[in-house]
Structures are given as C-alpha cells and as structure tokens.
C-alpha atoms as a PDB file:
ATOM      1  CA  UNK A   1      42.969 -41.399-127.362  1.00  0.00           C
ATOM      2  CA  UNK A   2      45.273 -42.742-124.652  1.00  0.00           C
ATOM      3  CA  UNK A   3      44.121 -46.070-123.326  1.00  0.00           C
ATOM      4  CA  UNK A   4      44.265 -46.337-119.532  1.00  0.00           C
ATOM      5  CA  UNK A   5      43.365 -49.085-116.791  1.00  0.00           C
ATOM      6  CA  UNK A   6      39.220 -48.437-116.742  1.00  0.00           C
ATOM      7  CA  UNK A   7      37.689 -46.653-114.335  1.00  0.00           C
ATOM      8  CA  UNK A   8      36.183 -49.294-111.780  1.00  0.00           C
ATOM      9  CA  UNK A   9      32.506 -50.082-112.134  1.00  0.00           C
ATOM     10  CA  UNK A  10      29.753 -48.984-109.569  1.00  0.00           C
ATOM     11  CA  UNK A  11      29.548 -52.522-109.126  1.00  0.00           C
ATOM     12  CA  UNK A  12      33.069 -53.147-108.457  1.00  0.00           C
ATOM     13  CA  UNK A  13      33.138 -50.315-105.688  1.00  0.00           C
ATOM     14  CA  UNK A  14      30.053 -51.310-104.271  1.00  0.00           C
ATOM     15  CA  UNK A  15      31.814 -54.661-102.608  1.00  0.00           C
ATOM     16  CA  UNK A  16      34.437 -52.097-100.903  1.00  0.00           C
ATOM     17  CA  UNK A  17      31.877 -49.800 -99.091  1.00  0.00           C
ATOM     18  CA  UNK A  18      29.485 -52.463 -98.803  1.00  0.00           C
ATOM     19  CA  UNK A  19      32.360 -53.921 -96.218  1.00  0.00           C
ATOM     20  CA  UNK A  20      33.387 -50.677 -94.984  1.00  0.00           C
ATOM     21  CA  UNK A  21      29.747 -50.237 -93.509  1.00  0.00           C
ATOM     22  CA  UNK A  22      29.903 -53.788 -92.406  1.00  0.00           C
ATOM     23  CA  UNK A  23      33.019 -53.081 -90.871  1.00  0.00           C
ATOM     24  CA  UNK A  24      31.535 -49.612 -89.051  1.00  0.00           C
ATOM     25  CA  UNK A  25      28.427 -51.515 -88.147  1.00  0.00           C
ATOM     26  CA  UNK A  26      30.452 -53.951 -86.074  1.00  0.00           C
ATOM     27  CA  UNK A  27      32.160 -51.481 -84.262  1.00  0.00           C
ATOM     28  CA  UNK A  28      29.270 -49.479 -83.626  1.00  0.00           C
ATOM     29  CA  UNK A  29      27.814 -53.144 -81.858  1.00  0.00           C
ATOM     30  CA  UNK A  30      31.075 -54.228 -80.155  1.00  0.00           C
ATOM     31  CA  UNK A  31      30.496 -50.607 -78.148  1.00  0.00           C
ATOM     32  CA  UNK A  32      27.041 -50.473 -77.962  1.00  0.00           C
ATOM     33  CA  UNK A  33      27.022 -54.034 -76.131  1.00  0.00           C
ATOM     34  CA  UNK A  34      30.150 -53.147 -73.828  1.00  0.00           C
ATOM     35  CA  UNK A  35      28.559 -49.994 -72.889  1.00  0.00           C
ATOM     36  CA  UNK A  36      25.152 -51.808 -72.063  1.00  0.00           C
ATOM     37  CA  UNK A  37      27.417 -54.136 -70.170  1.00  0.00           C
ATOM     38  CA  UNK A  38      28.604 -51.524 -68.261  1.00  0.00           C
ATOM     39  CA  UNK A  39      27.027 -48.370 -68.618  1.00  0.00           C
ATOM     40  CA  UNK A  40      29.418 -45.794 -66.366  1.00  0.00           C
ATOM     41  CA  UNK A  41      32.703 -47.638 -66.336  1.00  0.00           C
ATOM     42  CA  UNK A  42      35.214 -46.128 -63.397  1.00  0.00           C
ATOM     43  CA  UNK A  43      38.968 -46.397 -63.352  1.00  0.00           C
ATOM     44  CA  UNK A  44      39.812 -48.907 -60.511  1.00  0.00           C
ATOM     45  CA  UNK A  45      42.100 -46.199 -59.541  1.00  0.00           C
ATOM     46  CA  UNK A  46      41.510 -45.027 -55.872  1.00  0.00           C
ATOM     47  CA  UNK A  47      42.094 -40.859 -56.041  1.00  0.00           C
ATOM     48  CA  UNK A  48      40.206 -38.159 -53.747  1.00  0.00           C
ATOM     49  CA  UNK A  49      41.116 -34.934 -56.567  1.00  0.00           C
ATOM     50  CA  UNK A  50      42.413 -34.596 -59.886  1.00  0.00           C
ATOM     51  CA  UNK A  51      46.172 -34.443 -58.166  1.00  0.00           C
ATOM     52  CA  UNK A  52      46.254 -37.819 -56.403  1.00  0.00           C
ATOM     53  CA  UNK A  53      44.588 -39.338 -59.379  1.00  0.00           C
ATOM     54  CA  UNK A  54      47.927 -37.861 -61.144  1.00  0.00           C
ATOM     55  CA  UNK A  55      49.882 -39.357 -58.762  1.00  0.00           C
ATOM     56  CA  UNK A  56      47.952 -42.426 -58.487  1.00  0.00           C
ATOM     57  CA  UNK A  57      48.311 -43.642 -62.515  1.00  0.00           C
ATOM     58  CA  UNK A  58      52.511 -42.329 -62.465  1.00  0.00           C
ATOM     59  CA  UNK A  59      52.271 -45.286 -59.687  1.00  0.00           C
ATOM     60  CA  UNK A  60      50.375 -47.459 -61.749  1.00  0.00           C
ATOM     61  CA  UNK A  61      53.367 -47.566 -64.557  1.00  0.00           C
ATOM     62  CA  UNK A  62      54.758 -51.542 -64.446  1.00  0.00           C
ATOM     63  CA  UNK A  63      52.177 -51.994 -61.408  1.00  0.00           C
ATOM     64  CA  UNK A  64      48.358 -53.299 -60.644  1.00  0.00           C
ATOM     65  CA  UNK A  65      45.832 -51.101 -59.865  1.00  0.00           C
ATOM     66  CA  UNK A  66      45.302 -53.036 -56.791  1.00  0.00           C
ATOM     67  CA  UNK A  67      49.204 -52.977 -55.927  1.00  0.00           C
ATOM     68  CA  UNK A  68      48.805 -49.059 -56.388  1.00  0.00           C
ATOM     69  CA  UNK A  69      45.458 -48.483 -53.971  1.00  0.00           C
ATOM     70  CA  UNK A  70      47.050 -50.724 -51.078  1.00  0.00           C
ATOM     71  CA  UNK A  71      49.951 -48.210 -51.250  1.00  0.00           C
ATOM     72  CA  UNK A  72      48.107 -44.675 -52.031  1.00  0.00           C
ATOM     73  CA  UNK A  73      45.179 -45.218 -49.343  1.00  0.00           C
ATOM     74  CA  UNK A  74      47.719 -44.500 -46.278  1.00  0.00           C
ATOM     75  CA  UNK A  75      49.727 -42.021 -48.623  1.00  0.00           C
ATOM     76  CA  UNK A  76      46.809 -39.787 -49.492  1.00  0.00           C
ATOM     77  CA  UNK A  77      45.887 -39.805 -45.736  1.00  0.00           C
ATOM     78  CA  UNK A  78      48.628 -37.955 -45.314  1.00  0.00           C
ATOM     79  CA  UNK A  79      49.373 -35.930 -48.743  1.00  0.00           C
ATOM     80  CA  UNK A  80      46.870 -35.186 -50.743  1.00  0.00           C
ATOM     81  CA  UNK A  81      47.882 -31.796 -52.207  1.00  0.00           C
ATOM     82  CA  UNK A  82      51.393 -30.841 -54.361  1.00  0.00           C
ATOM     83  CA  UNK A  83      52.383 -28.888 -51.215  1.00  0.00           C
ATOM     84  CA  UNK A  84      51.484 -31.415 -49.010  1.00  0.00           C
ATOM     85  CA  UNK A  85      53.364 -34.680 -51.436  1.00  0.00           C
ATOM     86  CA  UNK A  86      56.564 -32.532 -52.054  1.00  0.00           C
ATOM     87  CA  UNK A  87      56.785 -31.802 -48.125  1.00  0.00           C
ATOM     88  CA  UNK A  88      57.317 -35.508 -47.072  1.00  0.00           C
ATOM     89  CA  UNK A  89      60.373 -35.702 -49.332  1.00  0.00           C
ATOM     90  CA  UNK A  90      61.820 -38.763 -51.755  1.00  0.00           C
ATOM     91  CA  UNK A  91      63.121 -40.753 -49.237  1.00  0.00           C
ATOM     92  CA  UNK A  92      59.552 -40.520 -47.136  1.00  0.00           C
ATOM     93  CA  UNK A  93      57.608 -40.989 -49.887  1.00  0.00           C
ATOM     94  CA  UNK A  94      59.816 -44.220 -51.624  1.00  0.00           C
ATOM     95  CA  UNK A  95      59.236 -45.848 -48.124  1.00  0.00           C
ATOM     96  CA  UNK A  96      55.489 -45.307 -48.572  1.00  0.00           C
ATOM     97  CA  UNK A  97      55.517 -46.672 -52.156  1.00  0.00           C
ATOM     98  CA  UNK A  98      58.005 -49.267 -51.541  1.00  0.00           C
ATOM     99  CA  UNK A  99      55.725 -52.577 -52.687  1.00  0.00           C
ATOM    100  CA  UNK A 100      55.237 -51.118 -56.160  1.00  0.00           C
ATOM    101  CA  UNK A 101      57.744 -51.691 -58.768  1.00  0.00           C
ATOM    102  CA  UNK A 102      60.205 -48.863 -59.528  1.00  0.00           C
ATOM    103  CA  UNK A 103      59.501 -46.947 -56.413  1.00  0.00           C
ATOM    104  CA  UNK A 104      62.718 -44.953 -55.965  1.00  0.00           C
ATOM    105  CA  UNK A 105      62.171 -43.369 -59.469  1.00  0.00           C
ATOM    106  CA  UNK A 106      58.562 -43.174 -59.285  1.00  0.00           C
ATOM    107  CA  UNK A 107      59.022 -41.505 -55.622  1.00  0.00           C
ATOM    108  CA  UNK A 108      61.654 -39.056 -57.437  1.00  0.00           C
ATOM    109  CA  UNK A 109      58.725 -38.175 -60.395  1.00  0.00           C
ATOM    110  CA  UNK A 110      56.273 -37.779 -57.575  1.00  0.00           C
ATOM    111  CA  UNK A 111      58.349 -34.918 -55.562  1.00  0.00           C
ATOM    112  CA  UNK A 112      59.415 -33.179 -58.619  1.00  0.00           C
ATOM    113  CA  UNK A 113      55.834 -33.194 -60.400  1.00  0.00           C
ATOM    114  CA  UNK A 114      54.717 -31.605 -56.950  1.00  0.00           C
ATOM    115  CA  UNK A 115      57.224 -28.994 -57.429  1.00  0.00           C
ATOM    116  CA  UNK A 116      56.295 -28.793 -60.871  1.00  0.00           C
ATOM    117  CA  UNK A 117      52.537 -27.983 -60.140  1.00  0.00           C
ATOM    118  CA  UNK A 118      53.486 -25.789 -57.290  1.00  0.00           C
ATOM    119  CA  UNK A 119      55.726 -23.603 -59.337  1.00  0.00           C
ATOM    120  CA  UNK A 120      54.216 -23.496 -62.350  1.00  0.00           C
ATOM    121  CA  UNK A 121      50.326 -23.777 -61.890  1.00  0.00           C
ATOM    122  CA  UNK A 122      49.349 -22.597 -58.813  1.00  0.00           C
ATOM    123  CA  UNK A 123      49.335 -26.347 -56.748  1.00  0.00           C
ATOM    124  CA  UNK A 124      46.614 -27.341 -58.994  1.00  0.00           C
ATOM    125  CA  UNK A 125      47.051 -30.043 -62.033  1.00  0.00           C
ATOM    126  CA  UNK A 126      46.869 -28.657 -65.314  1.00  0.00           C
ATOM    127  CA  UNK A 127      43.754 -29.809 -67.962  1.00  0.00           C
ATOM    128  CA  UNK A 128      46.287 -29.500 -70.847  1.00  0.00           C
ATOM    129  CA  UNK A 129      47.646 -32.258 -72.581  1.00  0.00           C
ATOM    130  CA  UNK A 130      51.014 -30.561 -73.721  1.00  0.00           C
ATOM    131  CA  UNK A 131      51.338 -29.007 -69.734  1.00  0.00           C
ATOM    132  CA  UNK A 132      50.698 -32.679 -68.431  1.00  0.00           C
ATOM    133  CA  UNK A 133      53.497 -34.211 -70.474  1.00  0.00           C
ATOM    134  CA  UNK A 134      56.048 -31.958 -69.674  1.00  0.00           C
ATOM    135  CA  UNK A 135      55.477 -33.059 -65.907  1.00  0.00           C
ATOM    136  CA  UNK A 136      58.127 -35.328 -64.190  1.00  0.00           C
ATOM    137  CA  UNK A 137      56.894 -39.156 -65.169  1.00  0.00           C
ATOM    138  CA  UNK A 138      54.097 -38.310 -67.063  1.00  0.00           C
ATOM    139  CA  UNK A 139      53.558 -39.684 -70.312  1.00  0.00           C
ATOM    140  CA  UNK A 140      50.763 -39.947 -73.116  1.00  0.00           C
ATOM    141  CA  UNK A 141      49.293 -42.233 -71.832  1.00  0.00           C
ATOM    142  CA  UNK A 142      49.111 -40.490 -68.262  1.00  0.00           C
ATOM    143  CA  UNK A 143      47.781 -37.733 -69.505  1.00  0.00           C
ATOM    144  CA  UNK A 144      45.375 -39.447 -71.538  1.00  0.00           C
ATOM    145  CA  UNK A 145      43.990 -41.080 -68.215  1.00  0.00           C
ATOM    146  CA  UNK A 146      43.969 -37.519 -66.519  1.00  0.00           C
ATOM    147  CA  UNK A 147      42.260 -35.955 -69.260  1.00  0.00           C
ATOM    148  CA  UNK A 148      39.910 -38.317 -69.611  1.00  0.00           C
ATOM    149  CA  UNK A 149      38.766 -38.883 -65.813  1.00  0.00           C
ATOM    150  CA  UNK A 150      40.032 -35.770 -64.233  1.00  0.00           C
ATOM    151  CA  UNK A 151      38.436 -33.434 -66.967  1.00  0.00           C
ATOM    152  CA  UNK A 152      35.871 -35.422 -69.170  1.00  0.00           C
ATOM    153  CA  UNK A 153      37.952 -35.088 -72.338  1.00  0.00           C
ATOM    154  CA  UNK A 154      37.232 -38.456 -75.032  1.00  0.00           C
ATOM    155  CA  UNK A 155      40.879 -39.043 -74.950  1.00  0.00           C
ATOM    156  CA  UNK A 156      41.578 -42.942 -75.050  1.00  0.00           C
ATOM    157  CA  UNK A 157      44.664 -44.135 -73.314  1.00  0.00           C
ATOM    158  CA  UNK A 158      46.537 -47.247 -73.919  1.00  0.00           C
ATOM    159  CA  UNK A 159      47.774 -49.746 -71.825  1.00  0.00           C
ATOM    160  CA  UNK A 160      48.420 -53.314 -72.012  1.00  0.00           C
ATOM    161  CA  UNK A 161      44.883 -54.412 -71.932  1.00  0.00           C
ATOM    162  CA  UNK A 162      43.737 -52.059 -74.538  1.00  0.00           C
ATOM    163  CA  UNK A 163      46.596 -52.850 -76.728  1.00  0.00           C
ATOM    164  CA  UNK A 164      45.763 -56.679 -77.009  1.00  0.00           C
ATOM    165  CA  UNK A 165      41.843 -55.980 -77.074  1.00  0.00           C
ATOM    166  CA  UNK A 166      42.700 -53.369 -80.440  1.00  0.00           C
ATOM    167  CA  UNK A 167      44.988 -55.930 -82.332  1.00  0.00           C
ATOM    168  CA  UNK A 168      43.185 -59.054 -81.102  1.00  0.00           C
ATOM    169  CA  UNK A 169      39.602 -58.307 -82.060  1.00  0.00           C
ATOM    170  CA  UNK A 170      40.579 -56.861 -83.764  1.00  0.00           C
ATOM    171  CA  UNK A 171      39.225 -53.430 -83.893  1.00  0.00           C
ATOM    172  CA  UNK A 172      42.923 -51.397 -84.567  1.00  0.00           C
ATOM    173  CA  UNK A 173      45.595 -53.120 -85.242  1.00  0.00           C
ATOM    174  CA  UNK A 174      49.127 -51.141 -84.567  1.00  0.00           C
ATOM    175  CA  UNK A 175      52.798 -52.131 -83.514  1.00  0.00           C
ATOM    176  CA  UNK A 176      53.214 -49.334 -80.927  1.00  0.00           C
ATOM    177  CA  UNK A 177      50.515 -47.895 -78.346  1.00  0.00           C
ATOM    178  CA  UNK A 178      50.538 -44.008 -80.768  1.00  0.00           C
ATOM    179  CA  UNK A 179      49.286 -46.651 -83.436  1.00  0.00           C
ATOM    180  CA  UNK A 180      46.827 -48.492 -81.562  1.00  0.00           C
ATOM    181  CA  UNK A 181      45.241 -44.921 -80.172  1.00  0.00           C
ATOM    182  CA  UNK A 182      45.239 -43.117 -83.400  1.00  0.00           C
ATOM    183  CA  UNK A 183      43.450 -46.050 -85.341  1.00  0.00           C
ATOM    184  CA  UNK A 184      40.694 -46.582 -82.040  1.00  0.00           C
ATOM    185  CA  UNK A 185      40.131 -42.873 -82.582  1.00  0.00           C
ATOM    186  CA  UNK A 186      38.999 -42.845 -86.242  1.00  0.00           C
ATOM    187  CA  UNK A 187      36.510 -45.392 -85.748  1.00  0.00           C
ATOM    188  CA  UNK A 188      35.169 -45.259 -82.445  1.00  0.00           C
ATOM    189  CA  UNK A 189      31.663 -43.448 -82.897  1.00  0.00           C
ATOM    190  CA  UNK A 190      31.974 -40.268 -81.049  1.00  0.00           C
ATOM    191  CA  UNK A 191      29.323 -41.217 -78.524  1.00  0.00           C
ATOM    192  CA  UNK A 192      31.472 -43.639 -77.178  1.00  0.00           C
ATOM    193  CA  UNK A 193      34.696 -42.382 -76.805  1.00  0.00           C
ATOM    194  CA  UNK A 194      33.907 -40.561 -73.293  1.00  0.00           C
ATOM    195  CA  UNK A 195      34.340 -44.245 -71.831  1.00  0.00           C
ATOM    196  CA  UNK A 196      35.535 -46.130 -74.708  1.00  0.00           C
ATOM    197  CA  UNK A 197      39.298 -46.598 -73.040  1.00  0.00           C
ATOM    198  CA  UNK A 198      37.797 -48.346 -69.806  1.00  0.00           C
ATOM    199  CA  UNK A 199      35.666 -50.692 -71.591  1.00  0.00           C
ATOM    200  CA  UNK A 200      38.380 -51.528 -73.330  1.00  0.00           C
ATOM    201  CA  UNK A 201      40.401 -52.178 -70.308  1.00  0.00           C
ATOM    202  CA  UNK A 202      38.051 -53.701 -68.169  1.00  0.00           C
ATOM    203  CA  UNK A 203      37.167 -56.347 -71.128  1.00  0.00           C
ATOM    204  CA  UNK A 204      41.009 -56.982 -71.560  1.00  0.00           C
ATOM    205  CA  UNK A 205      41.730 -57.193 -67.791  1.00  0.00           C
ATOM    206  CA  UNK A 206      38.487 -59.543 -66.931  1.00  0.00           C
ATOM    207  CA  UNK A 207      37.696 -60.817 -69.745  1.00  0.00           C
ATOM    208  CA  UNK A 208      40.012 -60.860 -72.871  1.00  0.00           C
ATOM    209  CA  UNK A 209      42.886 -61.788 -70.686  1.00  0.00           C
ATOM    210  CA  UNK A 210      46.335 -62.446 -72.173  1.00  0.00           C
ATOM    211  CA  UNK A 211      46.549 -66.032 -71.599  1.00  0.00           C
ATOM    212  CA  UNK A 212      43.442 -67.345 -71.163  1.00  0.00           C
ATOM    213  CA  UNK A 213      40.562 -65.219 -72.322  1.00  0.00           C
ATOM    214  CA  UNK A 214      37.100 -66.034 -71.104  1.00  0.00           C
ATOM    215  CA  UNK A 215      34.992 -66.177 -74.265  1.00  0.00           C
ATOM    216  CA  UNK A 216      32.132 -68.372 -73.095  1.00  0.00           C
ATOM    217  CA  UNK A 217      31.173 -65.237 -70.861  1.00  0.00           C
ATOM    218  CA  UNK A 218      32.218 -62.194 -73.660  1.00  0.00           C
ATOM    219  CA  UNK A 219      29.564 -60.080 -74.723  1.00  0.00           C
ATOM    220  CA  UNK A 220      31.255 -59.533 -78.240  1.00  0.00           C
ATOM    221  CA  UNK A 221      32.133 -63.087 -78.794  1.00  0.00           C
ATOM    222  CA  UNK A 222      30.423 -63.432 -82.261  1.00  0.00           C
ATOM    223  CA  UNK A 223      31.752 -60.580 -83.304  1.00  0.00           C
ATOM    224  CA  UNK A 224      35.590 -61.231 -82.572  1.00  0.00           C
ATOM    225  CA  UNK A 225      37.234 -62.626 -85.613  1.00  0.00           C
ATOM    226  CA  UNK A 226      40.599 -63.413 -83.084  1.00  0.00           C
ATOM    227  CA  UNK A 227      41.155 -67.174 -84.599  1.00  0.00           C
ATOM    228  CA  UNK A 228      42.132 -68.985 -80.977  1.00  0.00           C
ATOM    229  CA  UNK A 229      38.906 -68.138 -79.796  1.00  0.00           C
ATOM    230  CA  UNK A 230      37.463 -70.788 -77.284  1.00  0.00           C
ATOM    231  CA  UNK A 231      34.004 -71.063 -78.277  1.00  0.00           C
END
C-alpha cells in the first residue's frame, strides 16, 4: 500500500472553518452596524433622472461630489435630456464644467455619450452594464454607480474610499479596484449589497479618511484589525 501525507483530522479542519465562520460573522456585523448607522444611504450626487445622474458621476471622475453639484445645478437647469446636453455643444458645455478637473475631455464624453443615447437608445440611458460601458467616458465603475442607483441592481462600485475601507479593514484586500469588487462581492451577505457600496463610501469619506481616520467615533472600531488604529 502506497503511503501518502494523511488525510487531515476532523480536528485539524475544524480550526479552518471554525475561522471561516468567525471571519463571515464579522462581516455580517461590520454591515449590519453600518446599515443601522445609516439605514437608506443616498449618493451625494445631485441628478433629477437616470441621464443627469450619468452625466453627473462621468463629472465626478478626479473630482468631489461637492465640486460636481456646484457645477451640474445650473447645467441641468438648462439640459437635462441627451437632446437637450448634446444641443449646447463642447465648447458650451466645457465653460459650464470649467471648475472640475479635466473639463475639456469630460465636456467631449458628455456630447458624444448624448449622441450615443440619442442614436442608439432612443434618448434614454440604457440599464445594461455591457451598453453603459461602451458609452463615451463611462467606465466600470460608472456603470456600477448607474446600475446601482439608477436601476436598483446590487452592483458595488469602487472608488477611492471604498478601495482603502476593503484593504484597510480589512474586509477585501486587492491591488486594483476589479480585485477589490470581486472579493466585496463574495462575502458581502446578499441583503446588503443593495447599499453596501455607499456605506462603504460614506465610512471612507467621513469617517475612515485617508490621513486621519476618526476611530473614536467608528461604529466598527472593534472590529477593524487595521494596526494604526487610534483607539
């Protein structure tokens, strides 16, 4: 009879899942707390329609949310439609935009993404990941915010905030935002992951800020293992 390496004992495998549920349970409580914290989370984004809210995160690319709505609230006044954005032109629309970073490029995306929906879907935006990301400027992430706010899908997009809140924590640690999103959606429980992306943000713009996070006031203090913690 061949010898082999033994097959591990119940009690050696017991250690493993014994931390995987550990593991599961904290994620379940890092979610349950955020959402008690905050039980309908909005985007910050200012949008009337699922168009302008397109338009409003292209903008948002390199830029605040803040920067964004000071810009889009005279904009919208006056195009609020595909038909209505690709009328004013580039040049109009760059001077509208011109306080947030990249405008000339982002005006360009703008016009042509209005052409884009005009042409190809009627003037109205698209509830398709695959159709969203073949738009002018639009990226996963984009589409992930349109999906998700626009349309109610549990899609989980990325940014910044939620990139340092995933490998700080950590909850999913990842080199590149695909990474981050793929590992937050295999262990998110499913009855989070309708608002799962803006708790994450809000926490990492508020709370678990880059520099100087504010863990005397976190809700999921004890159960951060992120080693320059400051309580």
């Amino acid at each position: 009879m061949a010898r082999g390496n033994p097959a591990p004992s119940p009690a050696r495998r017991r250690p493993a899942g014994a931390a995987k549920a550990a593991e599961r349970a904290r994620v379940e409580e890092i979610f349950a707390r955020l959402a008690a914290a905050n039980p309908e989370p909005k985007s910050e984004l200012e949008y009337a329609n699922p168009f302008t809210l397109l338009v409003a995160v292209v903008l948002s690319a390199q830029a605040t949310d803040a920067g964004v709505n000071k810009a889009t609230r005279a904009l919208f006044a006056l195009a609020d439609t595909p038909a209505r954005m690709a009328a004013l032109g580039e040049a109009v629309l760059a001077e509208k935009i011109r306080t947030i970073g990249l405008y000339r490029t982002k005006a360009k995306n703008v016009v042509a993404l209005s052409q884009a929906l005009i042409h190809d879907y009627g003037g109205e935006v698209p509830d398709d990941r695959e159709a969203l990301e073949a738009l002018p400027g639009v990226g996963r992430k984009t589409a992930n915010v349109v999906l998700n706010v626009a349309f109610g899908e549990p899609t989980l997009a990325v940014d910044t905030h939620v990139f340092r809140v995933a490998n700080r924590i950590p909850l999913a640690k990842g080199s590149t935002p695909r990474a981050v999103e793929d590992g937050l959606v295999k262990i998110i429980p499913a009855r989070f992951m309708r608002h799962a992306h803006h708790w994450l943000i809000l926490h990492g713009r508020y709370v678990c800020k880059a520099r100087a996070p504010s863990c005397a006031r976190c809700v999921i203090a004890d159960l951060c293992r992120y080693e320059d913690k400051t309580v």
